[in-house]
Protein backbone atom coordinates (compact mmCIF):
# COMPACT_ATOMS: atom_id res chain seq x y z
CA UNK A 1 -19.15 4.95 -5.46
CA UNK A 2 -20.74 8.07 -7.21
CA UNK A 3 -21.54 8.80 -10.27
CA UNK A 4 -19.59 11.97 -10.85
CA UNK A 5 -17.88 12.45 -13.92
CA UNK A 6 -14.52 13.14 -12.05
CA UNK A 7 -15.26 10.30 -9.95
CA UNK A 8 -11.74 7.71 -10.70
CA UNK A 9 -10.19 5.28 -8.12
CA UNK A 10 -6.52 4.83 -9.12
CA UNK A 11 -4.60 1.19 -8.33
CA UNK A 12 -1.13 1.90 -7.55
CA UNK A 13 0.77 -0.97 -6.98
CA UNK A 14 4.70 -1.98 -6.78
CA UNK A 15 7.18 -3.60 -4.24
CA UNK A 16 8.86 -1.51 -1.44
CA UNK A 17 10.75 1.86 -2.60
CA UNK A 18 9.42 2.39 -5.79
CA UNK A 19 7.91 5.88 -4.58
CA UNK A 20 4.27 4.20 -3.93
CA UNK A 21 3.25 6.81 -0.99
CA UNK A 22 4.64 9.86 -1.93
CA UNK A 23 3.68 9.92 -5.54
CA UNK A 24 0.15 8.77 -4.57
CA UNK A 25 0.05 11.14 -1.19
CA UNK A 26 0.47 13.49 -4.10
CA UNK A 27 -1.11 12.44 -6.98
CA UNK A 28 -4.48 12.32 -4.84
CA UNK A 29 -3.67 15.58 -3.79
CA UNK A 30 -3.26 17.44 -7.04
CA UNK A 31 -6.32 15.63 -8.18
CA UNK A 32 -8.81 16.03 -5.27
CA UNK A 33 -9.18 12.77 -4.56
CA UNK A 34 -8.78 10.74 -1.29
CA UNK A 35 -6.16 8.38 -0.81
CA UNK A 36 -5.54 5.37 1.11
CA UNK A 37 -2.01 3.45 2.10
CA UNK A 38 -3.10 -0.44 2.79
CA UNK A 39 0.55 -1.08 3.46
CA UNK A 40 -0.65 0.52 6.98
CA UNK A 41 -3.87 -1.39 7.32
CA UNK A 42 -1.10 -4.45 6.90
CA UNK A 43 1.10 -2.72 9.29
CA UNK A 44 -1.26 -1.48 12.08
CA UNK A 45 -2.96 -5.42 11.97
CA UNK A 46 1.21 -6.65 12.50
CA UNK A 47 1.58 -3.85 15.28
CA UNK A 48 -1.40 -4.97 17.02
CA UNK A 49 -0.54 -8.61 17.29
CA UNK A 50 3.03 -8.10 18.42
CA UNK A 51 1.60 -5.46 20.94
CA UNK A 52 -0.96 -8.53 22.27
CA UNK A 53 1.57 -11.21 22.35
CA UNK A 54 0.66 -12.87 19.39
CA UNK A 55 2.72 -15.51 17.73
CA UNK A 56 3.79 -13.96 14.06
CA UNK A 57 5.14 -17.18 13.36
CA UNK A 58 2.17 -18.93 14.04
CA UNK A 59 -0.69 -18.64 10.75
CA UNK A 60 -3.15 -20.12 13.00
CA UNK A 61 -3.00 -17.63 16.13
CA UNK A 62 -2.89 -15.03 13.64
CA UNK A 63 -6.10 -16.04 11.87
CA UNK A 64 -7.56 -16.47 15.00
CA UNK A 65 -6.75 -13.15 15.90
CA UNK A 66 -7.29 -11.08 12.71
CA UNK A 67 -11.02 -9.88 13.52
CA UNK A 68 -10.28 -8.24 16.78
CA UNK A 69 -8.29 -5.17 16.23
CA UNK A 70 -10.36 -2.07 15.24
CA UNK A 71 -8.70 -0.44 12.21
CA UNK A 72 -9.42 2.88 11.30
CA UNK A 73 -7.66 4.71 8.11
CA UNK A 74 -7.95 8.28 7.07
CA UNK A 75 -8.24 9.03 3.42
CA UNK A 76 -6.82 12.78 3.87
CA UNK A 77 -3.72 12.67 1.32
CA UNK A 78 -2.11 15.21 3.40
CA UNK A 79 -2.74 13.73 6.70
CA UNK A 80 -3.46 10.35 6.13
CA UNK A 81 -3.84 9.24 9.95
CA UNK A 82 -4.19 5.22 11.72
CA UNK A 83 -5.59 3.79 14.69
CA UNK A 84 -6.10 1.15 16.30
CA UNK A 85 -8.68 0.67 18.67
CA UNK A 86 -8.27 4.30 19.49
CA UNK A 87 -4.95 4.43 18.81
CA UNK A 88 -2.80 7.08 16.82
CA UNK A 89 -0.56 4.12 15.29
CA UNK A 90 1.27 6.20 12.60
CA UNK A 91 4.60 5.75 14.37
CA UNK A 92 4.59 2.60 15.99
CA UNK A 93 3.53 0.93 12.72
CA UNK A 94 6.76 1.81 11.20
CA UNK A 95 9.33 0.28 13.16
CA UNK A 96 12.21 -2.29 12.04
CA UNK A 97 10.19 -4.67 14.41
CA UNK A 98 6.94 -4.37 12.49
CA UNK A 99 8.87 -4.58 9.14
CA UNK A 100 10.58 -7.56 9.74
CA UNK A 101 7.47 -9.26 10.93
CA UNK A 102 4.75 -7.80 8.26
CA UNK A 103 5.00 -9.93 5.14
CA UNK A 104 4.29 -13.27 7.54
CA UNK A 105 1.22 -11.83 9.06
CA UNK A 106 -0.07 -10.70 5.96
CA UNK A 107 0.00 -13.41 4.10
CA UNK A 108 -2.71 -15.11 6.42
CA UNK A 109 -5.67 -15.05 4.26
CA UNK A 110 -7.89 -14.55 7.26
CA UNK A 111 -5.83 -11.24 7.72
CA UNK A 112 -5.67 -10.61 4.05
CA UNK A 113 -9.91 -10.71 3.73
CA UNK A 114 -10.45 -8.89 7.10
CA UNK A 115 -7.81 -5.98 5.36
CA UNK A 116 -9.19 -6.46 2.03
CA UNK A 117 -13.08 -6.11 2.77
CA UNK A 118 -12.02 -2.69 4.59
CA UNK A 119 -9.79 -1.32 1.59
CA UNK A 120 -13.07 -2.30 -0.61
CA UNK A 121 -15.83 -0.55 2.00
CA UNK A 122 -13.27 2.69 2.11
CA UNK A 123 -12.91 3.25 -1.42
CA UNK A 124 -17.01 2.76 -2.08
CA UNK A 125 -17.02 5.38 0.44
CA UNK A 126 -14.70 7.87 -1.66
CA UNK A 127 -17.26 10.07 -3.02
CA UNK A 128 -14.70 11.93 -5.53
CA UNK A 129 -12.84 8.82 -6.03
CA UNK A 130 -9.61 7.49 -4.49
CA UNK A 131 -5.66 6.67 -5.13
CA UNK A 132 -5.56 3.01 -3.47
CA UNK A 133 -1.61 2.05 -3.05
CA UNK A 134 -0.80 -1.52 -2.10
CA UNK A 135 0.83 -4.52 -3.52
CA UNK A 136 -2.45 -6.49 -4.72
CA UNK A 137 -5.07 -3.60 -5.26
CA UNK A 138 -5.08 -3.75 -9.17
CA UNK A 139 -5.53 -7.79 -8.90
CA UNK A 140 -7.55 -8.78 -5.90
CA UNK A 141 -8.61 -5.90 -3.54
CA UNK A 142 -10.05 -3.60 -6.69
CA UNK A 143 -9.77 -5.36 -10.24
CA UNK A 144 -12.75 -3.13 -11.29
CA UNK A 145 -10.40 0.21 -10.50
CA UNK A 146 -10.65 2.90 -13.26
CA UNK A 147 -6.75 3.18 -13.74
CA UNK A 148 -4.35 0.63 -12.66
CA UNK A 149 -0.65 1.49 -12.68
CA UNK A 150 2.43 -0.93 -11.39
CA UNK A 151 5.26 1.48 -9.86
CA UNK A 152 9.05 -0.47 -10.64
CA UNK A 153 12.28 0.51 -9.70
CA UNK A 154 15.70 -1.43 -9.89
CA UNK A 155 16.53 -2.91 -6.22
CA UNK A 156 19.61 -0.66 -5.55
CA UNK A 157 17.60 2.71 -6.46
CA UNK A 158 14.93 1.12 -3.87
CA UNK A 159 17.42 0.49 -1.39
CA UNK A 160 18.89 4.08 -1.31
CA UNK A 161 15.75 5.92 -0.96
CA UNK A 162 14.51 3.17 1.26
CA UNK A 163 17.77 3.62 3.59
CA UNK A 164 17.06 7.57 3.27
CA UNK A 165 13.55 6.89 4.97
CA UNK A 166 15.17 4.60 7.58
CA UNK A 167 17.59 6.78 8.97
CA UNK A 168 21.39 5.72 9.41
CA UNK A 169 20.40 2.23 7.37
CA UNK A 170 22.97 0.36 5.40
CA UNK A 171 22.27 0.46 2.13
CA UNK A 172 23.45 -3.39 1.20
CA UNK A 173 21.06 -4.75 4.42
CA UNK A 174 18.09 -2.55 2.93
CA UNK A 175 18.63 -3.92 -0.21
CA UNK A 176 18.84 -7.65 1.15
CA UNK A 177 15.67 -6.64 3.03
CA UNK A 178 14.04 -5.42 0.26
CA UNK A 179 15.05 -8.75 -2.05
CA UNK A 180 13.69 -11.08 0.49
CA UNK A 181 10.19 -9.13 1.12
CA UNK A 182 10.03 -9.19 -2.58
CA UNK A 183 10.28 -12.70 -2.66
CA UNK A 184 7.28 -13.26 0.56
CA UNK A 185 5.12 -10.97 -1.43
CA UNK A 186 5.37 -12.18 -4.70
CA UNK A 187 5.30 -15.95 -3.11
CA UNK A 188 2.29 -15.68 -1.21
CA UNK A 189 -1.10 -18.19 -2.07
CA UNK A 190 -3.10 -15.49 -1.15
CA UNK A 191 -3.05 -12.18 -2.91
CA UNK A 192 0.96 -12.07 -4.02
CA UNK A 193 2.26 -8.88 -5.54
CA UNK A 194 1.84 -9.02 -9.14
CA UNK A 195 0.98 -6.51 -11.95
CA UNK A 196 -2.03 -6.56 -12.92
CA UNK A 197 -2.58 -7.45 -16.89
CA UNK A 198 -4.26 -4.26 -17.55
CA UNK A 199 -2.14 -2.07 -15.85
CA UNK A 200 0.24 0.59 -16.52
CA UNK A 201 3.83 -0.31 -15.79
CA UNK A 202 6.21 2.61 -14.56
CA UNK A 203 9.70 2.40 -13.74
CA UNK A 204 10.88 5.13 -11.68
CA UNK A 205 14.41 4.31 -11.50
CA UNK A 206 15.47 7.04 -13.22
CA UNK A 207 13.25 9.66 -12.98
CA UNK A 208 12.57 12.19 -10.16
CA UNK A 209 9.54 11.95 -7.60
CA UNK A 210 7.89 15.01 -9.54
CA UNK A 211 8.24 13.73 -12.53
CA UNK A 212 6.53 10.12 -11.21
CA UNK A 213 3.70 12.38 -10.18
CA UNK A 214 3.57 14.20 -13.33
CA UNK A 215 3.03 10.95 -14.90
CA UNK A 216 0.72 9.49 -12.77
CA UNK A 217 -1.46 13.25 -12.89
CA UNK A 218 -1.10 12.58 -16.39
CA UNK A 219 -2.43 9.17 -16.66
CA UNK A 220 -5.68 10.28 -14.50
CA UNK A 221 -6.35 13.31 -16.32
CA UNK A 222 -6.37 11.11 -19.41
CA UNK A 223 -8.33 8.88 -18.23
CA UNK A 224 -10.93 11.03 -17.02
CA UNK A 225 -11.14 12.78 -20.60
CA UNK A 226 -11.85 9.26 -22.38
CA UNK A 227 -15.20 8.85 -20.70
C-alpha cells in the first residue's frame, strides 16, 4: 500500500442486486482507483471445479482442490478481466450453472483463505488505492479498509434488476434465488455476509444507479479530505 495522500481502498459490501459492480466499476472509475469484483474470484474457483469434475457437494473434494486453479483478476474498472489458468473466464463464470453452485463452494474455508489471501495481496498491490466489492471485505478480507460501505436493497427491487441482467428470468424465481443465497451467505461459519460495525449502510432501493455512485464518490471524496 502507498503512502499517497489519495491513496483509499473502499469496502463495498451487500447481498446480490444491490448495484455492488456497477456502482463500484464506477465509483473506481471516477476516482482513479483500481477495482476488484471477488464475487468472480468466488465464481472463476466454482467454474473451475465444475469444469474438472469436482464434487460441489462435497466440502472435502473442494478443499482438496482449492489450491490448484491459477486465478488471475484485473483491477482495470473498465475492463476488469478473469482467468483461469490462462483462461478468459468472464463468461463462463456467469452462468445459471455456476450460480446455483457458488455459495456451497465458497463457503469451504480452504476456498475462502486461498480467495481471501489473493483479494488481500491485490489490494496491497493497488498503488492509488482500490474499490474492493464482495460480501465479507469490510469484516474479514480487509477490516483495516479506509471506507467501508454496506450496499441494501429490498428483495423485489433486487430481483428486477437481477432478472434484467439474466435475460428472459422470472422475476418471482430470481427473487426466490436471491432469498435463499441470502440465507447461505449470511449462514456460513466462515466469513458470512454481514455489515461491518463501522460501515456505511446504503439502501439503494429507491434511488437511481447515478445517484448510488454519487453517493459513494461522495463518501470517498470525504474521506480523503478528513486526513
Amino acid at each position: 500500500m502507498s503512502d499517497t495522500v489519495d491513496s483509499v481502498i473502499v469496502a463495498i459490501d451487500g447481498p446480490s442486486g444491490t448495484g455492488k459492480s456497477s456502482t463500484s466499476k464506477a465509483v473506481a472509475a471516477a476516482l482513479g482507483l483500481s477495482y476488484l469484483d471477488t464475487g468472480a474470484q468466488y465464481r472463476a474457483i466454482t467454474w473451475w471445479m465444475i469444469s474438472n469434475d469436482v464434487d460441489t457437494q462435497d466440502p472435502g473434494a473442494i478443499a482438496t482442490a482449492a489450491g490448484k486453479p491459477a486465478i488471475v483478476s484485473g483491477t482495470d474498472p473498465a475492463a476488469p478481466a478473469i482467468t483461469v489458468d490462462g483462461e478468459d473466464a468472464s463468461g463462463p463464470i456467469r452462468t445459471q450453472e455456476v450460480t446455483a453452485k457458488v455459495s456451497a463452494v465458497s463457503a469451504v474455508p480452504e476456498v475462502r483463505t486461498r480467495i481471501t489471501e489473493l483479494q488481500r495481496s491485490i489490494a496491497a498491490a493497488a498503488e492509488k488505492g482500490i474499490v474492493v466489492e464482495g460480501r465479507d471485505i469490510g469484516t474479514t478480507v480487509l477490516p483495516d479498509a479506509d471506507l467501508k460501505i454496506f450496499l441494501t436493497a429490498s428483495p423485489e427491487a433486487r430481483a428486477a434488476r437481477r432478472s434484467g441482467e439474466l435475460k428472459g428470468s422470472d422475476i418471482a424465481t430470481t427473487r426466490e434465488a436471491l432469498i435463499k443465497r441470502d440465507a447461505a451467505d449470511a449462514g456460513r461459519k466462515t466469513s458470512p455476509l454481514a455489515k461491518a460495525d463501522d460501515a456505511v449502510e446504503v439502501d439503494t432501493t429507491d434511488l437511481t444507479l447515478q445517484q448510488v455512485i454519487e453517493c459513494v464518490v461522495t463518501l470517498v471524496e470525504e474521506k480523503r479530505a478528513a486526513r
